[in-house]
Each structure stands twice: as structure tokens, then as C-alpha cells.
Protein backbone atom coordinates (compact mmCIF):
# COMPACT_ATOMS: atom_id res chain seq x y z
CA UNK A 1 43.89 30.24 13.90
CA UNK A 2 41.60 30.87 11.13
CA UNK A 3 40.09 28.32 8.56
CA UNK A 4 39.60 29.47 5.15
CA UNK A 5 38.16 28.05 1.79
CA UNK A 6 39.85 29.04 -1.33
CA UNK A 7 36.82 30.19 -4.24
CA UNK A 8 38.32 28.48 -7.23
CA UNK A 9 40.22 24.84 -6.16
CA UNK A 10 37.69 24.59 -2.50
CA UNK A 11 40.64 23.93 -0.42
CA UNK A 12 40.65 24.35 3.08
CA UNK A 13 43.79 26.01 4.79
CA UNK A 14 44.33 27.81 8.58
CA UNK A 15 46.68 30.85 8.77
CA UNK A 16 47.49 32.72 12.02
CA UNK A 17 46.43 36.05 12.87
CA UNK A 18 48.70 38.06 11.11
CA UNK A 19 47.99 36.41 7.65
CA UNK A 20 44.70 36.73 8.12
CA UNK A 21 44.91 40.04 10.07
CA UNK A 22 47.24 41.16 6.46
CA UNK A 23 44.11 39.52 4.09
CA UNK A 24 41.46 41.37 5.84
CA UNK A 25 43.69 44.35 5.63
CA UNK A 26 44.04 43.93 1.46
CA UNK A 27 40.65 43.42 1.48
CA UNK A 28 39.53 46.85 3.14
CA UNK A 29 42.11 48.65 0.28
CA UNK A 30 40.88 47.31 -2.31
CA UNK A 31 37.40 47.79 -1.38
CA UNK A 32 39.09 51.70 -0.48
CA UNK A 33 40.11 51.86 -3.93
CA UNK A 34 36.93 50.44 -5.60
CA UNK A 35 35.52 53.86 -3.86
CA UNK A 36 38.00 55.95 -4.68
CA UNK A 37 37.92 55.19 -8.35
CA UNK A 38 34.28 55.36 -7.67
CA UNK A 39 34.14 59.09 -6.37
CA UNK A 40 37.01 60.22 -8.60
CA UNK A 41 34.19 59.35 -11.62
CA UNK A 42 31.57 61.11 -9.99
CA UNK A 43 33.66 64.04 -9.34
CA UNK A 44 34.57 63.86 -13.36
CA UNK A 45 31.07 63.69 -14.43
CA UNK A 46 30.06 66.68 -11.82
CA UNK A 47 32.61 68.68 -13.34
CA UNK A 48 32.20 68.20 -16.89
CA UNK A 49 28.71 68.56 -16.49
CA UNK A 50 29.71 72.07 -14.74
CA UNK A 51 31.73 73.22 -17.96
CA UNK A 52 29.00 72.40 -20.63
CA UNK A 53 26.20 74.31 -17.68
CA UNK A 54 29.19 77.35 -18.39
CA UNK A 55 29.46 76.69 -22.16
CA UNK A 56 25.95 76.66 -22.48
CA UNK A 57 25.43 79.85 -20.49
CA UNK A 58 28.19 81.74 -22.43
CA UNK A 59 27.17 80.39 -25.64
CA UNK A 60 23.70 82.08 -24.92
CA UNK A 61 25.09 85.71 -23.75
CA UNK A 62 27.05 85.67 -27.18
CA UNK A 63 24.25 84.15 -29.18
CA UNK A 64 21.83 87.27 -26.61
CA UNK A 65 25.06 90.04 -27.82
CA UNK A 66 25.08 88.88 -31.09
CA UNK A 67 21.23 89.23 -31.76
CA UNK A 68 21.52 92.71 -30.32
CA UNK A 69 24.79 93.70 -32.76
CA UNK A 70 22.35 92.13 -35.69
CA UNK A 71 19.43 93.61 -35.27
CA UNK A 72 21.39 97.54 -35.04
CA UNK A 73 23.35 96.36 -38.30
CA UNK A 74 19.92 95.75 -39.56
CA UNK A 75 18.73 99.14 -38.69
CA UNK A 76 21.79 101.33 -40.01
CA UNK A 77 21.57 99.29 -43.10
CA UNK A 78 17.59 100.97 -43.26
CA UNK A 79 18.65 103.95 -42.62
CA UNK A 80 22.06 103.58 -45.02
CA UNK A 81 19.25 102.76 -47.60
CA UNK A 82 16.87 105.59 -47.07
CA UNK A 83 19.27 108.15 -46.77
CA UNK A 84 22.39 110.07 -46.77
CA UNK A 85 25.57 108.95 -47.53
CA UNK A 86 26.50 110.56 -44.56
CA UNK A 87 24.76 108.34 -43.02
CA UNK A 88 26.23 105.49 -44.94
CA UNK A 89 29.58 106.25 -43.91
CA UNK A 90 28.06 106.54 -39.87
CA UNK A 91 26.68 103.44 -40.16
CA UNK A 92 29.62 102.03 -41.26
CA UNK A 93 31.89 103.00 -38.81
CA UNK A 94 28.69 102.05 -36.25
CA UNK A 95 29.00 98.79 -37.86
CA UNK A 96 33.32 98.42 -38.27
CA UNK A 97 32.94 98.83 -34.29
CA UNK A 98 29.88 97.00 -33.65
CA UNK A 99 32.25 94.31 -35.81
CA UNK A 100 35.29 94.77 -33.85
CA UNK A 101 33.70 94.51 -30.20
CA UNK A 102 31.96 91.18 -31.70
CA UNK A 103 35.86 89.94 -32.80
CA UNK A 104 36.62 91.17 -29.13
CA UNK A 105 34.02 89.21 -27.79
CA UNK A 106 34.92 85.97 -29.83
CA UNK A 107 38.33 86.22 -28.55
CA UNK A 108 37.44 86.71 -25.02
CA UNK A 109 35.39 83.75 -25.09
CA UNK A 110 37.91 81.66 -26.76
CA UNK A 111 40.25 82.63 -23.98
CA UNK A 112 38.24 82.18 -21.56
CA UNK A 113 37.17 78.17 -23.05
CA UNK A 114 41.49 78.03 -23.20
CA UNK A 115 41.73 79.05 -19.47
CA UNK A 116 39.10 76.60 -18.38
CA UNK A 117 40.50 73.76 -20.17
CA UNK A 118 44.00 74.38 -18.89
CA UNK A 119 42.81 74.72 -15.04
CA UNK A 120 40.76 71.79 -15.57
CA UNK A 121 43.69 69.92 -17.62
CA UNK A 122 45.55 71.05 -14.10
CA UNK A 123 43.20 69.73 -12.33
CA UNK A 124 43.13 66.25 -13.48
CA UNK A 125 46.81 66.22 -13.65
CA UNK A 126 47.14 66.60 -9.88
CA UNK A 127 43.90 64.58 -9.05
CA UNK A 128 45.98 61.87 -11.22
CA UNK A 129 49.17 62.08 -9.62
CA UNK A 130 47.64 61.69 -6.23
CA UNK A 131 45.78 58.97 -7.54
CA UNK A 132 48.50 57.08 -8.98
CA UNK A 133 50.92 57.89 -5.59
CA UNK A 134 48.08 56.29 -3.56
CA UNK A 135 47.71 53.10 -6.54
CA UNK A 136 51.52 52.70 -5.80
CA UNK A 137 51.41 53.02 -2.23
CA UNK A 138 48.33 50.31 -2.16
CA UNK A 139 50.38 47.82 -4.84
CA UNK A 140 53.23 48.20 -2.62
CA UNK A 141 50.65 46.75 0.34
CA UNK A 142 48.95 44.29 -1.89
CA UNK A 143 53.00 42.92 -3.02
CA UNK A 144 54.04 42.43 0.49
CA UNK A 145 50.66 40.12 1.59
CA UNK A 146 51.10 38.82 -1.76
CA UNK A 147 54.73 37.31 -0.41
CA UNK A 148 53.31 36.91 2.88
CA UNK A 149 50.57 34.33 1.75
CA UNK A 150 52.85 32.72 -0.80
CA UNK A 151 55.45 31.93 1.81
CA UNK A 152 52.33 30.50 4.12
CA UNK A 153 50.89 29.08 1.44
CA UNK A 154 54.43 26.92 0.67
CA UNK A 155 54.50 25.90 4.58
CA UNK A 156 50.42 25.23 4.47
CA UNK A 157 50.99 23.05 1.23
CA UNK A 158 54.46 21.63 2.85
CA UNK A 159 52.31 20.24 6.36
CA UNK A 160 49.26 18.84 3.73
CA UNK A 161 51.63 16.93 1.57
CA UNK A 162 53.09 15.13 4.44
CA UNK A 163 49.94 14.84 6.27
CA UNK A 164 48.19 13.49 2.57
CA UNK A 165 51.07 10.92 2.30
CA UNK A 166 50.84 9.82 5.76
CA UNK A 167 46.72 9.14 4.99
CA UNK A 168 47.63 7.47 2.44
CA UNK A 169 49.88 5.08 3.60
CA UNK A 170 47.40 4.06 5.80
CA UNK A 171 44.34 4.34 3.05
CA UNK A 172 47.15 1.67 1.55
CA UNK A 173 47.21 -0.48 4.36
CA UNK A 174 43.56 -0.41 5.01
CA UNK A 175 42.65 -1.22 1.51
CA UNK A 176 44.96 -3.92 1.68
CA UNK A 177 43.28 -5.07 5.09
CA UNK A 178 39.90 -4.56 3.38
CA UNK A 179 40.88 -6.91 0.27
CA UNK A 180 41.85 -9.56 2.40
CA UNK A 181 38.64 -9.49 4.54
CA UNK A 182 36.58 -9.49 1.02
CA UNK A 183 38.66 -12.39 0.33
CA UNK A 184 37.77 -13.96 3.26
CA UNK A 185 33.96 -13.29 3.12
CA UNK A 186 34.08 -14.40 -0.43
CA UNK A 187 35.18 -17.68 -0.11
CA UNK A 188 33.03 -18.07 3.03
CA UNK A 189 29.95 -17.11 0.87
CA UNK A 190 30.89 -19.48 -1.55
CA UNK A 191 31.10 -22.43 0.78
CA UNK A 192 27.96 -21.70 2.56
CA UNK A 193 26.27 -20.86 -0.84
CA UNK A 194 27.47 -24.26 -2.27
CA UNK A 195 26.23 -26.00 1.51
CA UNK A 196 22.71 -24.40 1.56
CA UNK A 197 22.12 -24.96 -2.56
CA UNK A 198 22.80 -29.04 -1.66
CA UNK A 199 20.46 -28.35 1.11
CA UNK A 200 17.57 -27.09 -1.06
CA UNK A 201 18.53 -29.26 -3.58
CA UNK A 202 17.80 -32.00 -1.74
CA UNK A 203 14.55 -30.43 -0.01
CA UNK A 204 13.54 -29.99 -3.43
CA UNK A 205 13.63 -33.50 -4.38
CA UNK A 206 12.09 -34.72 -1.37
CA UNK A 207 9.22 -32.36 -1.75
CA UNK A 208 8.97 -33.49 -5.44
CA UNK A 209 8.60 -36.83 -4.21
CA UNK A 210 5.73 -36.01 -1.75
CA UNK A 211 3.83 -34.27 -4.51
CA UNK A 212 4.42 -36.86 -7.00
CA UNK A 213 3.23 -39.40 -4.02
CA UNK A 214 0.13 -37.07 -3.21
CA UNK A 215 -0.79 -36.74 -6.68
CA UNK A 216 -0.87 -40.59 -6.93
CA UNK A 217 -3.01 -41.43 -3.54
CA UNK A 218 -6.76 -41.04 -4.29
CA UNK A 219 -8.94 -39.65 -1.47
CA UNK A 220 -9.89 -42.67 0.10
CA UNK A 221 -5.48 -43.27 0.21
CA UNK A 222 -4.72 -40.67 2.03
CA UNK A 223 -7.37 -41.49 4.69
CA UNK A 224 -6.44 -44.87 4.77
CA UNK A 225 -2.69 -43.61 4.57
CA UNK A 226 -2.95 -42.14 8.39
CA UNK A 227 -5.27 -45.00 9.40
CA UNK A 228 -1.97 -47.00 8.51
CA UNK A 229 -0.28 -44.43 10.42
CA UNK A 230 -1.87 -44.60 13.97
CA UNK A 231 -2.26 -48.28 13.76
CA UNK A 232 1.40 -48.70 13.52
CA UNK A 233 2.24 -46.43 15.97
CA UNK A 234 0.02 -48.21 17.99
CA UNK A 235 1.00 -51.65 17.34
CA UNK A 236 4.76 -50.34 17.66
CA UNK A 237 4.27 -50.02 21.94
CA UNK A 238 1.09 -52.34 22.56
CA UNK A 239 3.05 -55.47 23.89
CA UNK A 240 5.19 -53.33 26.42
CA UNK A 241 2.72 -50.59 26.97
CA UNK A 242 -0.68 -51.74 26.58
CA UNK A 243 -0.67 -55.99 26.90
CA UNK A 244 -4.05 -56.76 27.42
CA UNK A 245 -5.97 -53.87 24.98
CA UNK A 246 -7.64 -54.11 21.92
CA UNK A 247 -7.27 -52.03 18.99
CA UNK A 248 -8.54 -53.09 16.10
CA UNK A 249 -10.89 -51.40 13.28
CA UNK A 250 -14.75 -50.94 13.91
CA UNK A 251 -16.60 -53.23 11.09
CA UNK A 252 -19.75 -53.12 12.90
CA UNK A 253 -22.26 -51.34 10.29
CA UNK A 254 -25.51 -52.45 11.08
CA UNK A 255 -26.52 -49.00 12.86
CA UNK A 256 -26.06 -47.32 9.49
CA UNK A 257 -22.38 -45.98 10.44
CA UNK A 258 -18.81 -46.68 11.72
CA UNK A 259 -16.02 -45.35 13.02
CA UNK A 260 -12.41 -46.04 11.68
CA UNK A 261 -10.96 -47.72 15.14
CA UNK A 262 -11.99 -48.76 18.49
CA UNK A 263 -9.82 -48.88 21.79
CA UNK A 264 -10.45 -50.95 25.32
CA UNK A 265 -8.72 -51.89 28.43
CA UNK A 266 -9.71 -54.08 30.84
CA UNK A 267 -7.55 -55.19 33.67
CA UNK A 268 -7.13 -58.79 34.87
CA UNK A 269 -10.76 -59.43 36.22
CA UNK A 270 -12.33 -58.30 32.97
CA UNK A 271 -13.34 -55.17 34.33
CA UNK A 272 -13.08 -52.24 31.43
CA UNK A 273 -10.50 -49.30 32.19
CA UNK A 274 -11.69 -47.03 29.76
CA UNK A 275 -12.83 -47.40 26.11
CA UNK A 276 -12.61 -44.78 23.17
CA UNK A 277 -14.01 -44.83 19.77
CA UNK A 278 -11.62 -43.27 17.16
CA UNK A 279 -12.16 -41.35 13.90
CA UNK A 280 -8.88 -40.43 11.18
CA UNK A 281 -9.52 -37.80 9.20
CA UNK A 282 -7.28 -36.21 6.65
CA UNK A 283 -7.44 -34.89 2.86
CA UNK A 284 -5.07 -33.67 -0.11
CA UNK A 285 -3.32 -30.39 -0.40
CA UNK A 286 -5.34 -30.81 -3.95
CA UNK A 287 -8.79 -31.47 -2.82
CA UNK A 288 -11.21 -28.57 -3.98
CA UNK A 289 -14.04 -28.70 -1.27
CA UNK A 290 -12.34 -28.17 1.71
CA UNK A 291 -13.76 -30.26 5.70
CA UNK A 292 -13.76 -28.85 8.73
CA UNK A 293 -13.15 -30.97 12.05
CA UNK A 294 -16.74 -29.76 13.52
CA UNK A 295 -17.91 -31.66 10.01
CA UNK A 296 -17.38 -34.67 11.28
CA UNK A 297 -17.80 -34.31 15.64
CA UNK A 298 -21.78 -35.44 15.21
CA UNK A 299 -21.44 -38.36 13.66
CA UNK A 300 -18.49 -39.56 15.87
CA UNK A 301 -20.50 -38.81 18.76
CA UNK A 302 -23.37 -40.96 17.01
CA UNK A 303 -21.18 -43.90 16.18
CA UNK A 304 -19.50 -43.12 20.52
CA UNK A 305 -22.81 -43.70 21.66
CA UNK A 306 -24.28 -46.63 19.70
CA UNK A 307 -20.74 -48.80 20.12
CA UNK A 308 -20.64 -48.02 24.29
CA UNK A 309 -17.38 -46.21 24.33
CA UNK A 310 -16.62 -43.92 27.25
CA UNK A 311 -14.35 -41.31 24.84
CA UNK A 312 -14.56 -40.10 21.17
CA UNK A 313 -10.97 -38.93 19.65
CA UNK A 314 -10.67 -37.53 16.27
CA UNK A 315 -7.64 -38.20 14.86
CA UNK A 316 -7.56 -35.34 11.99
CA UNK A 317 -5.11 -33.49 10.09
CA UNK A 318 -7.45 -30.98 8.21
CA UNK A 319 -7.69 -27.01 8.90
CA UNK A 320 -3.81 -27.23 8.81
CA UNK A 321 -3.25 -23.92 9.35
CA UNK A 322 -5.95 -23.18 12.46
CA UNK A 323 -3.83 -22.76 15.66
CA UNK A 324 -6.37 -24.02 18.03
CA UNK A 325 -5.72 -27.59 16.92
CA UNK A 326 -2.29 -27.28 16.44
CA UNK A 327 -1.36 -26.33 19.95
CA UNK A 328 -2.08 -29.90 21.07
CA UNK A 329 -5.16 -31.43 22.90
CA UNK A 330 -8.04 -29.56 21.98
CA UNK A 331 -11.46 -30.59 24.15
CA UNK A 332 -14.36 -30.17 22.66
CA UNK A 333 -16.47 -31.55 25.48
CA UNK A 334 -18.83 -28.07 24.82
CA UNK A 335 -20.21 -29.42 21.74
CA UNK A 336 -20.35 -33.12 22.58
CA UNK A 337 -19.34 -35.34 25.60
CA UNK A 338 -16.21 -36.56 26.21
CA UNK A 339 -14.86 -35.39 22.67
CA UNK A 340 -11.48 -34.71 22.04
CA UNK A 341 -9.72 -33.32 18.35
CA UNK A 342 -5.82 -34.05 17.86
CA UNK A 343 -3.12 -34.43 15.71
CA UNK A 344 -1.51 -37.88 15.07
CA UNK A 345 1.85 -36.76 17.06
CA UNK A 346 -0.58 -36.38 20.11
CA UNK A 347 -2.65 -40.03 19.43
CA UNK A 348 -0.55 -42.22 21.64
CA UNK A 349 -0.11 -39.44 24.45
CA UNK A 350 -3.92 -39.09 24.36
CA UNK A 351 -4.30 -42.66 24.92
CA UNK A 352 -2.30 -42.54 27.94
CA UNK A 353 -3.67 -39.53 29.65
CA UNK A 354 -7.16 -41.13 28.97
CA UNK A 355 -5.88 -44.53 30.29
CA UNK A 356 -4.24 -42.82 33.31
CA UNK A 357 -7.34 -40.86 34.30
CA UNK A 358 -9.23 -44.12 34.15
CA UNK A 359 -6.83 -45.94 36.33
CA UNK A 360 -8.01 -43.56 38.82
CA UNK A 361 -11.73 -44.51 39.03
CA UNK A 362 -10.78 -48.47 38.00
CA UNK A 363 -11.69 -49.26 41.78
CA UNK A 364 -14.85 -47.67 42.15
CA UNK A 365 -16.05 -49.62 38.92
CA UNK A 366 -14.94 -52.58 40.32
CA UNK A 367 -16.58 -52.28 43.00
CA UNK A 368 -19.59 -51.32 40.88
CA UNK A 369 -18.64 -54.54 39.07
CA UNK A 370 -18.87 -56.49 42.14
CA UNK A 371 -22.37 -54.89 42.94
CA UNK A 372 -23.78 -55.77 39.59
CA UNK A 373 -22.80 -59.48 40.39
CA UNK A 374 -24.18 -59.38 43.37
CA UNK A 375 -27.76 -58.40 42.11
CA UNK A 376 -27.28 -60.03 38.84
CA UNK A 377 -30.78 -61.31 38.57
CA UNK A 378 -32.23 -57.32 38.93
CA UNK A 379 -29.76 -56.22 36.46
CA UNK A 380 -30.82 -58.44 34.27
CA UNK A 381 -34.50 -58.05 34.81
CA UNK A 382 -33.75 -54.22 34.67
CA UNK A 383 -31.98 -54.77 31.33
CA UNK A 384 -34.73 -56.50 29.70
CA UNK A 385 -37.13 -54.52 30.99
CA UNK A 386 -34.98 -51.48 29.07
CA UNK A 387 -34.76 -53.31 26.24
CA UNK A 388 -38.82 -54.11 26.29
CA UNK A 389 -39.09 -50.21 26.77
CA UNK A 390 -36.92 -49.83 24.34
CA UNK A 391 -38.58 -51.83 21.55
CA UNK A 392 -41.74 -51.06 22.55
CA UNK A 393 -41.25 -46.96 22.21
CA UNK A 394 -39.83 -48.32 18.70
CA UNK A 395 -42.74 -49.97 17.56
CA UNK A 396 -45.06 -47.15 19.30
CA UNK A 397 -43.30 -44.68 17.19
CA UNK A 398 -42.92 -46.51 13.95
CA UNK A 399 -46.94 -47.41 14.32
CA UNK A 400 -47.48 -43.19 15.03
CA UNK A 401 -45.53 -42.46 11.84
CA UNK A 402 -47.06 -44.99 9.75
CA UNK A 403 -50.68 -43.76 11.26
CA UNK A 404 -50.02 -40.51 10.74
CA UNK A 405 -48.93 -41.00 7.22
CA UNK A 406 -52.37 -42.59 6.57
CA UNK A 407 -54.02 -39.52 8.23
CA UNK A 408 -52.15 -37.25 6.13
CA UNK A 409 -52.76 -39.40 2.93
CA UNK A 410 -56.22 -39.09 3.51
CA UNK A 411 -56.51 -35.59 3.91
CA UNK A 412 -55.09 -34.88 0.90
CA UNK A 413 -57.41 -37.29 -0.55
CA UNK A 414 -60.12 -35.10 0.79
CA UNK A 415 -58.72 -32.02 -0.51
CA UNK A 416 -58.61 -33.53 -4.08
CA UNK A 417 -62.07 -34.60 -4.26
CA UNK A 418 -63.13 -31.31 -2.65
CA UNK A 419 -61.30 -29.61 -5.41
CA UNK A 420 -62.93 -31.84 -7.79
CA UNK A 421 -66.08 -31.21 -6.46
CA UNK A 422 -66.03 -27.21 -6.61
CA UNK A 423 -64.59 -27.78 -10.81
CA UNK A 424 -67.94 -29.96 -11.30
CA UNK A 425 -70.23 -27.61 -9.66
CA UNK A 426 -68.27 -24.50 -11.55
CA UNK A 427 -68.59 -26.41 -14.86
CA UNK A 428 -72.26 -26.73 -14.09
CA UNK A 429 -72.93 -23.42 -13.23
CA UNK A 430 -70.69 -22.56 -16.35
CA UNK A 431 -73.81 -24.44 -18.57
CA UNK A 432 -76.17 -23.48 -16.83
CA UNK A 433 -75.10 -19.70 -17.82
CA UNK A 434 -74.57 -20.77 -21.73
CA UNK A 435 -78.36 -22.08 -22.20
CA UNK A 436 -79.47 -18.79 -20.53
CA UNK A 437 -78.15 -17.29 -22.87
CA UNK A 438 -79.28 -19.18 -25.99
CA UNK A 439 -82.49 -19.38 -24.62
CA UNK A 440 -82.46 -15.29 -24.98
CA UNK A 441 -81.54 -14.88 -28.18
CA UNK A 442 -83.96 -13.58 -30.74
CA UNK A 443 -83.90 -12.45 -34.76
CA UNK A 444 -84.77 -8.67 -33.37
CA UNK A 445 -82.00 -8.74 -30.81
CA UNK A 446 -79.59 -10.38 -33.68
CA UNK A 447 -81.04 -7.85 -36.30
CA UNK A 448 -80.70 -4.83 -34.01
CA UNK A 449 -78.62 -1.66 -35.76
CA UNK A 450 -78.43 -3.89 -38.82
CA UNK A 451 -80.56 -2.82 -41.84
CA UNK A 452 -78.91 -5.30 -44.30
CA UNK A 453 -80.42 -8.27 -42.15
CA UNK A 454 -83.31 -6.73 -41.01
CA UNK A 455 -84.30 -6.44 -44.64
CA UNK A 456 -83.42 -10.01 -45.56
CA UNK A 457 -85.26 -11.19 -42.99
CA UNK A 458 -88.89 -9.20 -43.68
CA UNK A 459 -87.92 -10.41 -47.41
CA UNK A 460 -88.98 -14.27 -46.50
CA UNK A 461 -92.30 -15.26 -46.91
CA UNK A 462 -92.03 -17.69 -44.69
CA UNK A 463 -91.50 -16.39 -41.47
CA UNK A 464 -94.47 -14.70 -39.58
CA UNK A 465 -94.85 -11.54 -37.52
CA UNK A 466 -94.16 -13.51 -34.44
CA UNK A 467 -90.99 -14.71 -35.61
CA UNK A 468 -90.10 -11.72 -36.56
CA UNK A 469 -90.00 -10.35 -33.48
């Protein structure tokens, strides 16, 4: 089977091998015609160019015979004229047959023209009849593929109109499948369209409400808003979880600073489990300058230290967006002791891990408790002695400042009279410098390259030769 595309309508149809074997076959005769026709024309052109090359060549022996006959007229005629009438009459019978074989020339060369037109009529009579015999032969051909493809054709177009009505039947029933599943998705669309647009609705209006909250709490709010927080959270397990701590905020200014809360523990003898000063931290979405939590890990550390707590935790919601501190517990015991940085979701589980590793070493500072009882007196004495040390290095170093202030005050002292000592002497020198100079002026030096004065001055009678000079 063979697949062909029509060139006008672009259909594609198969035929067997004889239709296509009887195609191919029209094809080749009319391409054999196309050169037939095609040599026929040269064979035309070849020949008529044959009978003007013969024209042309007889045309010149008669023009070549003609000349001649002229130019012997013209000479009898002389000789008619110069002579004899004898003559006359000779050249006129020289020039009735020099006329006559010209008339028999003419003739012969229309007969001949009349013979070569006839053969050649001949010619393309037969060359015709041929031609048309094979035209009829090759029309007869062309007829019977002609019925051949029209009757293949009719079963071709038979099989595609019951194979199109059979597509679509079922184009029908899957656009009528396809409809209902648009249907379908439609109104599923819709209802989750309508569910998620309450949804953001709603998440709209709640967000609404925390900006119109946060644009309401001042700085000092929003820090005291998560203070709130923890403290509640806090106070929400301490009678189950934590009975005997204490968790209250650190009002304690006098060293200069606080922290926001302080934790302790102690268990039933009074001995501390562990202890941990806290610091909240948090800011608005709005606020221009933004903190970092390494901002604030000195001063915690500071306030650790002076109150006696064994942790520091800051409690801090800024750098919202750093990963490092939202993954959970973040130590920061490589910048400061004991410091820790969370979120508020991880305050209460911070407490407890701190709490639990305590537990751990509670007996060894009982035990350390017991010891200090023991030697109470030598703690004591060891403790005052510390805190003699301690004031003492205090006053030592205020009494270095303050002396070294006054050393400092004095040198500058120094340097200012100094200063004022070289101005006097260069204001001296300065005078000293000035009277020189008046002391060396003189009228000659004054006069000096100026006639106008020096005359003025030899003018007055009163002034002497020494003056002069």
C-alpha cells in the first residue's frame, strides 16, 4: 500500500499497487508527451530554418544570374547606341532571350518554392497524424486510470466517511465526558475559592488587628509586652513545677544597671540549685534603628556577675529572620560565660534543662555547704578580708586617678606658663628690634633718591650741617 497527499485539498489516501503502479504509469506519458511535443518543435524550427538557409541561397543565385543578364543588357544597349542597327536588332534578340531564360528562371524557382512547400506541407501532415494517433492512444490510457482512480477514489472516500463518523461519535462522547468533568472542576474551584477567600479574609483581619495593636504599643510596650509574656508562662507551671523558686523582676539599681528578671532554686535545706539572671528583648516591625542580640550580651553578663547568678538567658525576639537563633538554644558561652540566647517558646524548656543539669551537682554543693559551716569562722574571716581587699584596691585606685589627675593638671599648667613665657620673651625681642630701628633712622637715609625733600630740607635755616647728615 501506498500513501499519497493530494496537491490542492492535502488529503491523505492509500491505493494498492496497481493504482499506484497505473498513476506512475500516466505520469511517465505525460512526461513522454511533454517531450514529444517538445522535439516535434525543435524539429519545426530546424526545418524552417532549413527552407529560409535554401530561400536565401536561391534568392542569391537569381539575384548572382540576374546581375549577370543586367550588366550584358547594359552592354548591347552601348553598343545598340554606338552603332548599327544591325546591331540593334542583335542585341535585341540577345536581350528577348537573355529575357526569356530570366522568365525561365523565375518559373523554375517558383516551382521549385511550390515543390518544397508541398513536401514539407506532406511532411507535417504525416508528422501530425502520427502525432495525433499517439495523443489518442495516450487519452485512451489517461481515460482508463482516470476511471480507475475515480472508482478507488469512491471506495477510499466510502471507508473515510465511515471511519470520520465513527471518530466522531466518539469526539461526541468525549466532549460530552469532558463537559461534565469541567463541570465538576468548576464547581470544585468555586467551593475551594469561596473556602480559602474566608480563610484570607479572616487572616486579613487578624493581621489588621496586630498592626493596628503594634502601631499603638510604644517601644518600651512591646518590651514590657513579652516581659508580660514569660512571666505568665512562668507563673502558669510554678506551683506544680517549680514550688519553692523565685521569679520575680530585678529592681536592684544601685550598680548602675539591671536586668529584667531573676530566677533561683534552692531545695529544702536552703542550699541554691542553680540561679539565672534574665534579659527580654524585643522591638517593632516599625522601629528604624534596628538591635542585634550581641548588642545587648555585655551588659547582661555585667548585670550576671554583679547580682551572683550562675546563668545569663536572653530572652529576645530581634534578628527575626537569622536562622542561628531560630533553630532553638543557641550558646554563646564563646563570648561570655554561661550565656545562652533564645526565643520565648524555648524560656520554660531552658529553665528546666538548666534546673536539671544543676540537680546533678546539688550534692556536691551541699556538701560544699556543709564544709562552709563547718569552718564558718574562716569563711567569714576570708570574706572580710575580700571585702577589705576589695575596698581597699577601690580607694587605692580612686586615690591613683584623682593623683594622677592633679599630675596631669599641673603639667598643663606648666605648659601654659611656658607658652606664656616664650610670647613675653618674643614680644620683647619684637621691641627690642623696633627701637633698633628708630634709633637708625636719619634725614639722609629718609632723603635718599628724593630731590623734592632733599631740597626742602637744605632750604631751613635752622638745621645745621650735622643734622643734615
Amino acid at each position: 500500500m501506498h500513501e499519497i497527499t493530494c496537491p490542492h485539498c492535502h488529503k491523505a489516501f492509500t491505493i494498492d499497487e496497481a493504482g499506484y503502479a497505473d498513476i506512475v504509469k500516466q505520469v511517465r506519458d505525460s512526461e513522454f508527451e511533454g517531450a514529444l511535443h517538445e522535439r516535434l518543435e525543435l524539429a519545426e524550427s530546424a526545418k524552417k530554418a532549413e527552407i529560409e538557409l535554401a530561400e536565401a541561397r536561391v534568392a542569391t543565385a537569381l539575384q548572382a544570374e540576374a546581375a549577370k543578364k543586367d550588366a550584358a543588357i547594359q552592354e548591347l544597349t552601348a553598343k545598340l547606341n554606338s552603332g548599327a542597327v544591325a546591331q540593334k536588332l542583335a542585341v535585341s534578340e540577345a536581350l528577348s532571350t537573355v529575357q526569356g531564360e530570366r522568365d525561365a528562371l523565375s518559373n523554375e524557382l517558383e516551382k521549385a518554392k511550390r515543390e518544397r512547400e508541398t513536401a514539407a506541407e506532406l511532411s507535417e501532415a504525416k508528422r501530425l497524424s502520427e502525432l495525433h494517433q499517439a495523443t489518442a492512444a495516450k487519452e485512451l490510457e489517461i481515460h482508463e486510470l482516470k476511471s480507475k482512480l475515480q472508482a478507488s477514489d469512491s471506495e477510499q472516500k466510502l471507508a473515510l466517511s465511515a471511519a470520520v463518523g465513527a471518530v466522531e461519535k466518539e469526539r461526541d462522547g468525549l466532549k460530552g465526558s469532558l463537559e461534565r468533568v469541567e463541570l465538576e472542576m468548576k464547581l470544585v474551584e468555586t467551593s475551594m475559592k469561596d473556602k480559602y477567600e474566608t480563610q484570607i479574609k479572616d487572616r486579613d483581619d487578624a493581621i489588621e488587628r496586630l498592626r493596628d495593636m503594634k502601631a499603638r504599643l510604644s517601644t518600651k510596650m512591646v518590651g514590657e509586652t513579652l516581659e508580660q509574656h514569660c512571666e505568665t508562662t512562668f507563673n502558669q507551671i510554678r506551683a506544680t513545677a517549680f514550688p519553692r523558686a523565685y521569679f520575680e523582676k530585678d529592681n536592684d539599681a544601685r550598680s548602675g544597671s539591671k536586668g529584667d528578671y531573676i530566677f533561683k532554686e534552692a531545695d529544702e535545706s536552703g542550699t541554691e540549685i542553680v540561679s539565672i539572671m534574665f534579659e527580654m528583648k524585643n522591638e517593632s516591625d516599625t522601629t528604624a534603628s534596628k538591635h542585634k542580640n550581641e548588642d545587648f550580651l555585655k551588659e547582661l553578663d555585667k548585670d550576671r556577675t554583679e547580682k551572683g547568678c550562675e546563668y545569663a538567658v536572653l530572652v529576645s525576639l530581634l534578628e527575626a529572620d537569622n536562622e542561628l537563633f531560630n533553630s532553638g538554644i543557641v550558646d554563646m558561652s564563646h563570648r561570655f560565660p554561661k550565656m545562652y540566647v533564645v526565643r520565648p517558646q524555648f524560656f520554660l524548656p531552658m529553665i528546666t534543662v538548666l534546673r536539671n543539669a544543676a540537680l546533678n551537682s546539688l550534692k556536691y554543693k551541699s556538701e560544699l555547704a556543709l564544709v562552709k559551716a563547718q569552718s564558718i569562722d574562716v569563711t567569714n574571716f576570708e570574706e572580710e578580708l575580700d571585702s577589705f581587699k576589695t575596698g581597699f584596691a577601690r580607694n587605692f585606685d580612686l586615690a591613683s586617678r584623682k593623683f594622677q589627675t592633679a599630675i596631669d593638671e599641673i603639667d598643663k599648667s606648666i605648659d601654659h606658663l611656658q607658652k606664656t613665657r616664650e610670647a613675653l620673651l618674643g614680644t620683647n625681642r619684637n621691641l627690642r628690634l623696633a627701637n633698633d630701628k628708630a634709633q637708625d633712622v636719619t634725614i639722609k637715609k629718609l632723603t635718599r633718591g628724593n630731590p623734592t625733600m632733599t631740597k626742602k630740607f637744605s632750604d631751613l635755616p635752622s638745621l645745621d650741617s650735622g643734622s643734615a647728615e
